[in-house]
C-alpha atoms as a PDB file:
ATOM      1  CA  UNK A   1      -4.573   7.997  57.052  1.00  0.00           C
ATOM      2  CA  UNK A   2      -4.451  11.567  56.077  1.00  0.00           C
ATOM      3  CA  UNK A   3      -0.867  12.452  54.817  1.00  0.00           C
ATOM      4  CA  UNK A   4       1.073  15.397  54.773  1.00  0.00           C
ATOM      5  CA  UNK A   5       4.632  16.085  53.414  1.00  0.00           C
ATOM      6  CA  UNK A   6       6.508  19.430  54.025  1.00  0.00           C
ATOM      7  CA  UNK A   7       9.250  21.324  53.153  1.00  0.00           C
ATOM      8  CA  UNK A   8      11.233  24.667  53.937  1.00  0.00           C
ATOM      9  CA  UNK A   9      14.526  25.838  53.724  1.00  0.00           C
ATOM     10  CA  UNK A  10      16.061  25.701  57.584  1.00  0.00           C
ATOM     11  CA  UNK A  11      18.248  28.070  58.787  1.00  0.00           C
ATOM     12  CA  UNK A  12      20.886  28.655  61.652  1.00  0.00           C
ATOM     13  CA  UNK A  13      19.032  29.772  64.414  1.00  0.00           C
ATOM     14  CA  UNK A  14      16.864  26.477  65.681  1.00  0.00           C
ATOM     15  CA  UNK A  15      13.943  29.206  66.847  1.00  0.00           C
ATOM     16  CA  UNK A  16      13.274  29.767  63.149  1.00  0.00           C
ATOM     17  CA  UNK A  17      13.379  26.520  62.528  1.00  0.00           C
ATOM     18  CA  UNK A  18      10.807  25.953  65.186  1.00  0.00           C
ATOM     19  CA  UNK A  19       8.516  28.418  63.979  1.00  0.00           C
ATOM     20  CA  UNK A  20       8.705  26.925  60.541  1.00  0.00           C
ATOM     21  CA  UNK A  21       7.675  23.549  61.944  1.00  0.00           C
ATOM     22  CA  UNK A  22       5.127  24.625  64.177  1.00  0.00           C
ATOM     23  CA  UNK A  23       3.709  26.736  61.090  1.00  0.00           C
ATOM     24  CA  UNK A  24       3.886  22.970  59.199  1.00  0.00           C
ATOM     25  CA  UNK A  25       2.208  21.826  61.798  1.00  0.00           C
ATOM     26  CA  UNK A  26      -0.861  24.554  62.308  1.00  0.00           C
ATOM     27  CA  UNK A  27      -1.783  23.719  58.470  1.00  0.00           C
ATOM     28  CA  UNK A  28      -1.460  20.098  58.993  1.00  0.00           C
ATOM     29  CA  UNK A  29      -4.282  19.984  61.904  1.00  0.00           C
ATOM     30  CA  UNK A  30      -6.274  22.545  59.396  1.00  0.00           C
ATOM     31  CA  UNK A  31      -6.190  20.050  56.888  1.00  0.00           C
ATOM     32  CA  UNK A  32      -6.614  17.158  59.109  1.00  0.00           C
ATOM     33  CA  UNK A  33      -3.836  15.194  58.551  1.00  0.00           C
ATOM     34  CA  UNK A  34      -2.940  12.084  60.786  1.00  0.00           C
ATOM     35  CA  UNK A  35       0.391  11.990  59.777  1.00  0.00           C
ATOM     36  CA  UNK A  36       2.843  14.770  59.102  1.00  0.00           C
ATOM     37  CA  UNK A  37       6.749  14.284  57.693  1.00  0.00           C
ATOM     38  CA  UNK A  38       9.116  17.306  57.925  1.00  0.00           C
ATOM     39  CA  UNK A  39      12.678  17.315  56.792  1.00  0.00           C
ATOM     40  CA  UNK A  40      15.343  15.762  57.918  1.00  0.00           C
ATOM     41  CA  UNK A  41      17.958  17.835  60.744  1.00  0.00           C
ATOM     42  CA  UNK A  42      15.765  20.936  60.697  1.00  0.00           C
ATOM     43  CA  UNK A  43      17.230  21.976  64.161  1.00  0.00           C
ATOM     44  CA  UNK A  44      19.784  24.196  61.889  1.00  0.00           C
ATOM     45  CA  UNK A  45      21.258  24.514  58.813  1.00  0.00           C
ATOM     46  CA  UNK A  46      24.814  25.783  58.207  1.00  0.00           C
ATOM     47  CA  UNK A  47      26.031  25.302  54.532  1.00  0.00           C
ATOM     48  CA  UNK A  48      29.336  25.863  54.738  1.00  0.00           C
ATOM     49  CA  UNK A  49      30.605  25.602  58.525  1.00  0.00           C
ATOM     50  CA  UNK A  50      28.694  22.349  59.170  1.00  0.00           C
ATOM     51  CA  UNK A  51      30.819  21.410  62.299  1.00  0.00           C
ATOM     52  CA  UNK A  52      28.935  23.954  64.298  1.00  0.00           C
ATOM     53  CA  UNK A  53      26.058  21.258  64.356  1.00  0.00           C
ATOM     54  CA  UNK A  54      27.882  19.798  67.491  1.00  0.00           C
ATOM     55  CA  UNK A  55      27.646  23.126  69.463  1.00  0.00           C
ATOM     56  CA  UNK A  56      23.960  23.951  68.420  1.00  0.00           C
ATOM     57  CA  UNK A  57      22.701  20.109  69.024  1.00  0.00           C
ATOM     58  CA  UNK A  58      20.096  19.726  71.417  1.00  0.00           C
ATOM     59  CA  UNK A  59      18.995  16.660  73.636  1.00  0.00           C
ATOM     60  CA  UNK A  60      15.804  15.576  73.077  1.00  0.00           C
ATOM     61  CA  UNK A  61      14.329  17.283  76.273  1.00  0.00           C
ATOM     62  CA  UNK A  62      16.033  20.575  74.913  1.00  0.00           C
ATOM     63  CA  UNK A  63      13.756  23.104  73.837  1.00  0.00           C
ATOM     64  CA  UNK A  64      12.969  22.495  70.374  1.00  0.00           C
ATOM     65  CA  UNK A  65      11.557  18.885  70.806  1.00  0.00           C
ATOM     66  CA  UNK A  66      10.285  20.120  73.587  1.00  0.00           C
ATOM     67  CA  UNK A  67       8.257  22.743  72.555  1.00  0.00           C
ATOM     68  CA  UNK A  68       7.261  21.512  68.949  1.00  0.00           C
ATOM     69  CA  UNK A  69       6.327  18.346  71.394  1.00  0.00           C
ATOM     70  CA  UNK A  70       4.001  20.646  73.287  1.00  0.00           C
ATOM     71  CA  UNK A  71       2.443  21.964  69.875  1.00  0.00           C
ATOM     72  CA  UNK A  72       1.116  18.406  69.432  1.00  0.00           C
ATOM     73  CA  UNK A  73      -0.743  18.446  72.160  1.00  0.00           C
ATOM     74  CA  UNK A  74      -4.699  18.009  71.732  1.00  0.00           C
ATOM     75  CA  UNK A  75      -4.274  17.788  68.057  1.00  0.00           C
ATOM     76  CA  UNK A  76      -4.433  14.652  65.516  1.00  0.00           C
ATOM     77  CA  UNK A  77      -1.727  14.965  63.918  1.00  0.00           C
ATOM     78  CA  UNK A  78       1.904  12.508  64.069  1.00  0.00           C
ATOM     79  CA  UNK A  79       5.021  14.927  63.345  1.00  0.00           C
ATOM     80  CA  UNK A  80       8.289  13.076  62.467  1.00  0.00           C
ATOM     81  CA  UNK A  81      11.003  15.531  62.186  1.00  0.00           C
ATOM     82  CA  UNK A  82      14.717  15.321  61.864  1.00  0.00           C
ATOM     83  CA  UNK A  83      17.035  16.841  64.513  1.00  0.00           C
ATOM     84  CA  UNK A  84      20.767  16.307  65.373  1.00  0.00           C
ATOM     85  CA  UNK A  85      20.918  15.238  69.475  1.00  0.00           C
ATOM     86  CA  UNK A  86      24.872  15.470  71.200  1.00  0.00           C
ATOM     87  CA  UNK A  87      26.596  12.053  71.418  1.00  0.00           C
ATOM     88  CA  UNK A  88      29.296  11.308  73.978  1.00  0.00           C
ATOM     89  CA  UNK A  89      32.041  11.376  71.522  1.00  0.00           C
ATOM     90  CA  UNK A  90      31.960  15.115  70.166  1.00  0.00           C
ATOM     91  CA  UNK A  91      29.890  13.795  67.464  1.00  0.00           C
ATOM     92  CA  UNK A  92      26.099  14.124  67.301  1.00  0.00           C
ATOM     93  CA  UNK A  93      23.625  12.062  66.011  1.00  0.00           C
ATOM     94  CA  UNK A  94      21.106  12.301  63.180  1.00  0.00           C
ATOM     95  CA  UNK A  95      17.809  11.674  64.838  1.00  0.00           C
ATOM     96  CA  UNK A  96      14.107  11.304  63.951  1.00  0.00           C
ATOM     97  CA  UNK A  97      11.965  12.496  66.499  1.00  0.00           C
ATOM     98  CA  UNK A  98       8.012  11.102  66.515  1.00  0.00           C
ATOM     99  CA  UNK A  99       5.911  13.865  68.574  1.00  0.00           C
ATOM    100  CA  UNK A 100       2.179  13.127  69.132  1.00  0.00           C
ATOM    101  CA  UNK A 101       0.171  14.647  71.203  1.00  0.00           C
ATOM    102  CA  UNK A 102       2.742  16.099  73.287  1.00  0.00           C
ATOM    103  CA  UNK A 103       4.726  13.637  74.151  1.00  0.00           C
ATOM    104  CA  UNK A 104       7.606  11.453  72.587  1.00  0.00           C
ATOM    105  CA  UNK A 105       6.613   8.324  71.167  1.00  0.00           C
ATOM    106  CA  UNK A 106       9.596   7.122  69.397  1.00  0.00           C
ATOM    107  CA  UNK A 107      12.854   8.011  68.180  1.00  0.00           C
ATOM    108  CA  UNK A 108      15.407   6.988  64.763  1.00  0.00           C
ATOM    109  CA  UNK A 109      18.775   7.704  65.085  1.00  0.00           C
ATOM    110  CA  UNK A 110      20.600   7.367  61.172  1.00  0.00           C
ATOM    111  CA  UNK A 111      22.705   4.382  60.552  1.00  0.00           C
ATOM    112  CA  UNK A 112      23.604   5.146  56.838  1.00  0.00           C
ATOM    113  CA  UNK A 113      26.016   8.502  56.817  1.00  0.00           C
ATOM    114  CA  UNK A 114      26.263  10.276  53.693  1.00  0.00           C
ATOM    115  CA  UNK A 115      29.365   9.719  52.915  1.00  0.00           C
ATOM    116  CA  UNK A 116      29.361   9.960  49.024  1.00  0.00           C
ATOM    117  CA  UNK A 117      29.780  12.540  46.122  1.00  0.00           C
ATOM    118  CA  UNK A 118      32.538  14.494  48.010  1.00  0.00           C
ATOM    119  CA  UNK A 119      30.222  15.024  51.648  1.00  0.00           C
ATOM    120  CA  UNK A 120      31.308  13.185  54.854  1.00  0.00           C
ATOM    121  CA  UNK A 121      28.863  13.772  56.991  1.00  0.00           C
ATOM    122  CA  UNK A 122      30.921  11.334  59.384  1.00  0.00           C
ATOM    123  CA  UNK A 123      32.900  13.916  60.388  1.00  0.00           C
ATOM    124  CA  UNK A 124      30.336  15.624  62.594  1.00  0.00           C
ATOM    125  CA  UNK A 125      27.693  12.544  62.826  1.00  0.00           C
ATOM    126  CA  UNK A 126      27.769   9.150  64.724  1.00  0.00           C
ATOM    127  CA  UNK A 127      26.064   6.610  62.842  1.00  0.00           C
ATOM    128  CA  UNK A 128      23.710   4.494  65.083  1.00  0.00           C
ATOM    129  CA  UNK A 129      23.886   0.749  65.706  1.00  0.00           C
ATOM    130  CA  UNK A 130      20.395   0.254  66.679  1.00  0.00           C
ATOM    131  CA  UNK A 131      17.521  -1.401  64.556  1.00  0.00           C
ATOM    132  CA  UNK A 132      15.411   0.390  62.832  1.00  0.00           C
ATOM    133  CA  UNK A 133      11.744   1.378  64.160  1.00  0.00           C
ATOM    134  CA  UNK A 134       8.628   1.151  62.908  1.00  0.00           C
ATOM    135  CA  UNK A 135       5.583   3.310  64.733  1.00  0.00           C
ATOM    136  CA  UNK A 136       1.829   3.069  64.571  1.00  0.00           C
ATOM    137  CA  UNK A 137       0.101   5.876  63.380  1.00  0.00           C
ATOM    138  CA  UNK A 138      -3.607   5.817  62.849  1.00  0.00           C
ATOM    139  CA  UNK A 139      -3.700   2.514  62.849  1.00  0.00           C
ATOM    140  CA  UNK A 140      -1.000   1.975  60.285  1.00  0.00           C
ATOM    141  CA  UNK A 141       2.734   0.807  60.683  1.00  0.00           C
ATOM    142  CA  UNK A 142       5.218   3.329  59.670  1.00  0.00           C
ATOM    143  CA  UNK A 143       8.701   2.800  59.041  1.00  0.00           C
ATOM    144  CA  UNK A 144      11.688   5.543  59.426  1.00  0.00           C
ATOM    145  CA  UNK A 145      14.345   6.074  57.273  1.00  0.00           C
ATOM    146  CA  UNK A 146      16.513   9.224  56.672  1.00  0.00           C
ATOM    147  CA  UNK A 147      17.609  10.654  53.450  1.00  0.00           C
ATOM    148  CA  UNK A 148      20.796   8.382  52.626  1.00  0.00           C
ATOM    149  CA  UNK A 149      19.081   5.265  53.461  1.00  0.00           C
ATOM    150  CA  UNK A 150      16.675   5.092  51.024  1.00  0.00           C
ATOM    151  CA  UNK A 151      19.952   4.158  48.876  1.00  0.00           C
ATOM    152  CA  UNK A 152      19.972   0.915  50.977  1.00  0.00           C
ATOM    153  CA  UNK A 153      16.860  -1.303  50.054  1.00  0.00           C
ATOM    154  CA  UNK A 154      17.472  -3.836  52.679  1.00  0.00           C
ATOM    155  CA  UNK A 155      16.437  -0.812  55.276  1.00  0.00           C
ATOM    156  CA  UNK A 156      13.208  -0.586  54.191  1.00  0.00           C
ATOM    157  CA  UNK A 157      12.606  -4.215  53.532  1.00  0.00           C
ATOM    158  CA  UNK A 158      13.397  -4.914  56.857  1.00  0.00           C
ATOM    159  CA  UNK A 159      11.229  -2.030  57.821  1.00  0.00           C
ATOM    160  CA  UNK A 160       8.136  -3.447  56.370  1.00  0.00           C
ATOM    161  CA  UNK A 161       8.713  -7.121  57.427  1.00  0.00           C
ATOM    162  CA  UNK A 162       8.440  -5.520  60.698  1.00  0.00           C
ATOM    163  CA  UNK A 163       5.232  -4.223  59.682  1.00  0.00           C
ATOM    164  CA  UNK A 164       5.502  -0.878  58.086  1.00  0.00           C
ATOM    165  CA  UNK A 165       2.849  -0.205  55.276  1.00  0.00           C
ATOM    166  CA  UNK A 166       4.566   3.798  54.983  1.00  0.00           C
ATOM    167  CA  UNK A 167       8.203   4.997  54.843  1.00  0.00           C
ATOM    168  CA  UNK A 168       8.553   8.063  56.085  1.00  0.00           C
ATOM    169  CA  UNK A 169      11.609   9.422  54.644  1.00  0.00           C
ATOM    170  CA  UNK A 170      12.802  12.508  55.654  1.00  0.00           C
ATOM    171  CA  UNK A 171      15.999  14.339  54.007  1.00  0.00           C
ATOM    172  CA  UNK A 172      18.260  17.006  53.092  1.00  0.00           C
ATOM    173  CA  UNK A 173      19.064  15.861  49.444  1.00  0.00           C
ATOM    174  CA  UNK A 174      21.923  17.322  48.138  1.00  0.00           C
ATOM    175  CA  UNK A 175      21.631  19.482  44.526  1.00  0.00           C
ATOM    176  CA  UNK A 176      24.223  17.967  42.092  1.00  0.00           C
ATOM    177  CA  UNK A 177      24.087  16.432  38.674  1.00  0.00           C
ATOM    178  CA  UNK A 178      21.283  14.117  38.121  1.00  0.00           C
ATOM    179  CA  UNK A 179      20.731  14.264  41.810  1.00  0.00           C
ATOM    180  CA  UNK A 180      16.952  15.070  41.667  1.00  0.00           C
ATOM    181  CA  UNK A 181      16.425  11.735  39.253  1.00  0.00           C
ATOM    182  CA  UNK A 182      18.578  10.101  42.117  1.00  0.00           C
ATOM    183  CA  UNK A 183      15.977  11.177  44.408  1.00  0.00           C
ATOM    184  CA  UNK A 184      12.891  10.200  42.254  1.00  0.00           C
ATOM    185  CA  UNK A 185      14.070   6.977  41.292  1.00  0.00           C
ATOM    186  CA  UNK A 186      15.236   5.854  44.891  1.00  0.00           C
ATOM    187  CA  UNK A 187      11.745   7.039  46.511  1.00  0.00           C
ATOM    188  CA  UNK A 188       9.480   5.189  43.683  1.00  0.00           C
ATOM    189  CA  UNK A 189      11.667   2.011  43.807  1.00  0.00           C
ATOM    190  CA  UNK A 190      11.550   1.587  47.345  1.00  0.00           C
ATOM    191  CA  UNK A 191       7.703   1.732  47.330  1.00  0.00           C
ATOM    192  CA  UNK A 192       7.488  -0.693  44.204  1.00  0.00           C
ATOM    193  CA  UNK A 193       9.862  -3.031  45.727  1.00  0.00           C
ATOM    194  CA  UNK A 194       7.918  -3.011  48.756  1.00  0.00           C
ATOM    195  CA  UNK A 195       4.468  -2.335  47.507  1.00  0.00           C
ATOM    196  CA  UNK A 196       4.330   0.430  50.640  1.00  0.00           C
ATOM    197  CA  UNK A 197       4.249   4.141  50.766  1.00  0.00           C
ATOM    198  CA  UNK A 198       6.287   6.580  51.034  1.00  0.00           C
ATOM    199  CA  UNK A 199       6.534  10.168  52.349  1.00  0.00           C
ATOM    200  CA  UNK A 200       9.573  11.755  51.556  1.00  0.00           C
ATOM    201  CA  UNK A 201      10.006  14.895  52.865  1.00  0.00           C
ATOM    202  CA  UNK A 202      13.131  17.023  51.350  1.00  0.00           C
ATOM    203  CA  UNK A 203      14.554  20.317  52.539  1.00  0.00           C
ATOM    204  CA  UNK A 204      14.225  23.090  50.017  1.00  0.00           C
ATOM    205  CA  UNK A 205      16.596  26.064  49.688  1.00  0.00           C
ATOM    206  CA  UNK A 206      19.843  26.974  48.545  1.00  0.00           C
ATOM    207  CA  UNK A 207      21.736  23.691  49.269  1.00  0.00           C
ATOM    208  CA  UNK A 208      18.792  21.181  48.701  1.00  0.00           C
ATOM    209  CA  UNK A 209      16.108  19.924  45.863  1.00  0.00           C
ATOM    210  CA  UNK A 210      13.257  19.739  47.843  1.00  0.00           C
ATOM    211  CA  UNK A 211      10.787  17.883  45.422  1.00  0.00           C
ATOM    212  CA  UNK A 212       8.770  16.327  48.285  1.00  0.00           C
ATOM    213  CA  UNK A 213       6.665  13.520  47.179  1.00  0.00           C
ATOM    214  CA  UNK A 214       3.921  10.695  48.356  1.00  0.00           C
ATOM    215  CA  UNK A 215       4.491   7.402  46.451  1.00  0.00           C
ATOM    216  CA  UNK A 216       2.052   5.011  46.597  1.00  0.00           C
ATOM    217  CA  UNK A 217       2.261   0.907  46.627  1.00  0.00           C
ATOM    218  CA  UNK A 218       2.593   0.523  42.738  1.00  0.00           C
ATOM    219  CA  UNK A 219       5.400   3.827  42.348  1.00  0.00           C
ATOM    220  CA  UNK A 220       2.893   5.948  41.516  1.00  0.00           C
ATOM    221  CA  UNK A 221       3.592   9.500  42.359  1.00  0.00           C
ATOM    222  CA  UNK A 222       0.408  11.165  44.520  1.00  0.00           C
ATOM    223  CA  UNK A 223       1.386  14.072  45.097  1.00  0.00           C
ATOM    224  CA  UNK A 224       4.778  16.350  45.186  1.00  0.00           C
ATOM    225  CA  UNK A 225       6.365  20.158  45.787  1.00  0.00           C
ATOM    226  CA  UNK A 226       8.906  21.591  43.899  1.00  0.00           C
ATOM    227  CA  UNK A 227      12.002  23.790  44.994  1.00  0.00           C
ATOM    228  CA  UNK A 228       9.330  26.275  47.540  1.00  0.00           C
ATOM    229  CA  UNK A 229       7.987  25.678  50.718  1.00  0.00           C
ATOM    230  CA  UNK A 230       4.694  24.167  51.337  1.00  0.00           C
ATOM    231  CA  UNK A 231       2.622  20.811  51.917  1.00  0.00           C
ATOM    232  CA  UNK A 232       2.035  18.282  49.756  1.00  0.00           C
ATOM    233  CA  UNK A 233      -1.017  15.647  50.372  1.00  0.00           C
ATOM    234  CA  UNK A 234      -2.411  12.290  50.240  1.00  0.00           C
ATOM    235  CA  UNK A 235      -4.809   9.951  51.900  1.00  0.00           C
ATOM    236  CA  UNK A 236      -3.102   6.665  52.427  1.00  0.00           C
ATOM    237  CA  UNK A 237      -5.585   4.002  51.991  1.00  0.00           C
ATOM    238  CA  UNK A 238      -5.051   0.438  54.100  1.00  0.00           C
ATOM    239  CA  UNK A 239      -7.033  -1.207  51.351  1.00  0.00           C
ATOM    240  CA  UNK A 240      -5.052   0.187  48.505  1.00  0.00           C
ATOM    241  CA  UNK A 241      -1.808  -1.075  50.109  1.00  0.00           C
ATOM    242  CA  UNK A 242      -3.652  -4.500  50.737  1.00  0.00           C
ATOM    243  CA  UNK A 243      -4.768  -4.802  47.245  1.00  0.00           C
ATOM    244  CA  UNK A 244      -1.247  -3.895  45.630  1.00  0.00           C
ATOM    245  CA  UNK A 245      -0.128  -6.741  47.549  1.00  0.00           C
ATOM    246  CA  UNK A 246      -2.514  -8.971  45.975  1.00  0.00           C
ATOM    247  CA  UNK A 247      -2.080  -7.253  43.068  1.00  0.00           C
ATOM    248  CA  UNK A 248       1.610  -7.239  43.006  1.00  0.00           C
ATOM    249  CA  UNK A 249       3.046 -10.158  45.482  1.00  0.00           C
ATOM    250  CA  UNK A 250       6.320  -9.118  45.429  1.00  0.00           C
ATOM    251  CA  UNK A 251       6.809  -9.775  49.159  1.00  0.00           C
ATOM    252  CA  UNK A 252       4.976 -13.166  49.126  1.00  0.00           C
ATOM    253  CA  UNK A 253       7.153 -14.354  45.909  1.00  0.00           C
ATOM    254  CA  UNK A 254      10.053 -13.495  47.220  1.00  0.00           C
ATOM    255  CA  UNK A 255      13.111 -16.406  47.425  1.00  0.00           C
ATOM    256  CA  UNK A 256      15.465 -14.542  50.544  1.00  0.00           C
ATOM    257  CA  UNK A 257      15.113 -12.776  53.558  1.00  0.00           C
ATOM    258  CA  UNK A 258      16.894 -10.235  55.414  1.00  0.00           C
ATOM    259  CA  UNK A 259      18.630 -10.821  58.001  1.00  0.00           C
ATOM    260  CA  UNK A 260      17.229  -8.295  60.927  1.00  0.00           C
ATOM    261  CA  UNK A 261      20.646  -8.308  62.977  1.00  0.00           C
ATOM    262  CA  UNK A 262      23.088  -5.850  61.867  1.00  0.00           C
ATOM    263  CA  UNK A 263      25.880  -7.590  60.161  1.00  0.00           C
ATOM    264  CA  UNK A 264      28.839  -4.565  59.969  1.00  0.00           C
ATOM    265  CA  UNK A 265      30.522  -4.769  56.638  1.00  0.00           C
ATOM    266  CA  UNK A 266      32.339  -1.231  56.848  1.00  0.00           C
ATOM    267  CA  UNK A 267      31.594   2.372  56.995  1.00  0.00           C
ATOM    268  CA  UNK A 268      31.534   5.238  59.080  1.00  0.00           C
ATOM    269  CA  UNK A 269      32.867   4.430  62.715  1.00  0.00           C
END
C-alpha cells in the first residue's frame, strides 16, 4: 500500500485550507499513493481566538468535505483528513473524515480531548462516545486515531485487535518543551507495541511541530518532514507487518486484553 503523509500550516479561511488539501492530494495520485493522511482539524486554524471553531464548523455535507470528497473521485488514492463538524450542544466535534473516490466511507469523531499542558480543548470540543473505527484501504485495515490519543495505548490496541495493520494518526501537536520527543516517542511506541504502522500526519506552522513520520512494525522510522510543508512516503508492505509479528509476537504473548466497551473513568464531559 503506497503511503503518503502530509503537512501544511492551515489557516482561517477553510477555502485555503481546501486548496492546500486538494494540492496534497494532486501529488498524492502523481505519486500513486493508495493511502493519503493529512492533518488533523485542517478546516481552520485560529491560534489565539480558538472559540470561533464553533461558528466556522461545517457538517459533513458542507462544502469542504464535500468538495475535497469530489476531488477523490476517479483517483486511487484514500484521504483521511481532520475537520471540526457542529454538535448540538454549541460544541463541535473533532472529526476524521475518510474520502475515496468521491464519496464518504467512514468517519472518527475524537474521544481523547487535549486537555493537558495548559490547553482545554474541551471548551470548544465534544469528545465522542463511540468506538473507534478501523477502514480497509487497499486491502489493508487501518485504524484512526487523532493527535492526543496516541497518548492512550489502549486506543490503538483495541484498534488493531479489530484488525488494523496502520494507524493513521493525524494531529496538530503543540510546540513546547520536549514536545517534539513527546511526539517521536509516542508514534514509535505505539507501532512497537503493536508491531503496526503508523502515519502520523502533524500540522506545521507557527503553533505546531510538524515532523510527519511513517513508522514501521519494529519502530523504525521510514520516512519523515520537518517544520515545512510537503509529503513524506512509504510503501507499507502486508508481508513486512506479517513477519514482525512472527518476528516480534508481542500480540500473541500477550497475558490481558482490552476491554472494547468504553468504561468512563473521567474527563472531558
Amino acid at each position: 500500500m503506497r503511503t503518503a503523509v502530509g503537512q501544511f500550516a492551515a489557516r482561517p479561511d477553510w477555502q485555503d485550507n481546501l486548496a492546500a488539501c486538494k494540492d496534497a492530494l494532486e501529488q498524492a495520485e502523481r505519486g500513486g499513493a493508495d493511502l493519503l493522511v493529512l492533518p488533523e482539524g485542517v478546516l481552520a486554524r485560529f491560534t489565539e481566538d480558538r472559540h470561533r471553531i464553533r461558528e466556522v464548523a461545517q457538517p459533513l455535507d458542507g462544502p469542504f468535505v464535500s468538495e475535497l470528497s469530489a476531488a477523490t473521485r476517479g483517483g486511487g488514492a484514500t484521504v483521511v483528513v481532520g475537520v471540526h463538524e457542529p454538535s448540538d450542544d454549541g460544541r463541535v466535534f473533532n472529526t476524521l473524515v475518510v474520502l475515496r473516490d468521491g464519496a464518504l466511507v467512514a468517519r472518527y469523531r475524537k474521544l481523547h480531548l487535549y486537555d493537558a499542558f495548559g490547553d482545554q480543548e474541551s471548551v470548544n470540543v465534544r469528545p465522542a462516545d463511540e468506538p473507534p473505527v478501523v477502514v480497509e484501504v487497499a486491502g489493508t485495515g487501518v485504524g484512526l486515531m487523532t493527535c492526543y490519543d496516541v497518548r492512550f495505548p489502549e486506543l490503538a490496541r483495541l484498534l488493531v485487535d479489530a484488525g488494523a495493520e496502520v494507524l493513521a494518526l493525524p494531529a496538530a501537536w503543540v510546540r513546547g518543551p520536549a514536545k517534539e520527543r513527546h511526539w517521536e516517542v509516542m508514534v514509535t511506541a505505539r507501532a512497537l507495541e503493536n508491531t503496526c504502522w503508523v502515519a502520523a500526519s502533524g500540522e506545521c506552522g507557527p503553533r505546531n511541530i510538524g515532523n510527519s513520520m511513517l513508522v514501521d512494525p519494529l519502530g523504525t522510522v521510514r520516512a519523515r518532514l520537518a517544520a515545512g510543508p510537503g509529503l513524506a512516503w512509504a510503501d507499507i508492505d502486508p508481508e513486512a507487518t506479517a513477519t514482525a509479528r512472527r518476528t516480534l509476537p508481542v500480540l500473541a504473548n500477550r497475558r490481558f486484553a482490552v476491554n472494547p466497551d468504553p468504561i468512563l473513568l473521567g474527563g472531558p464531559s
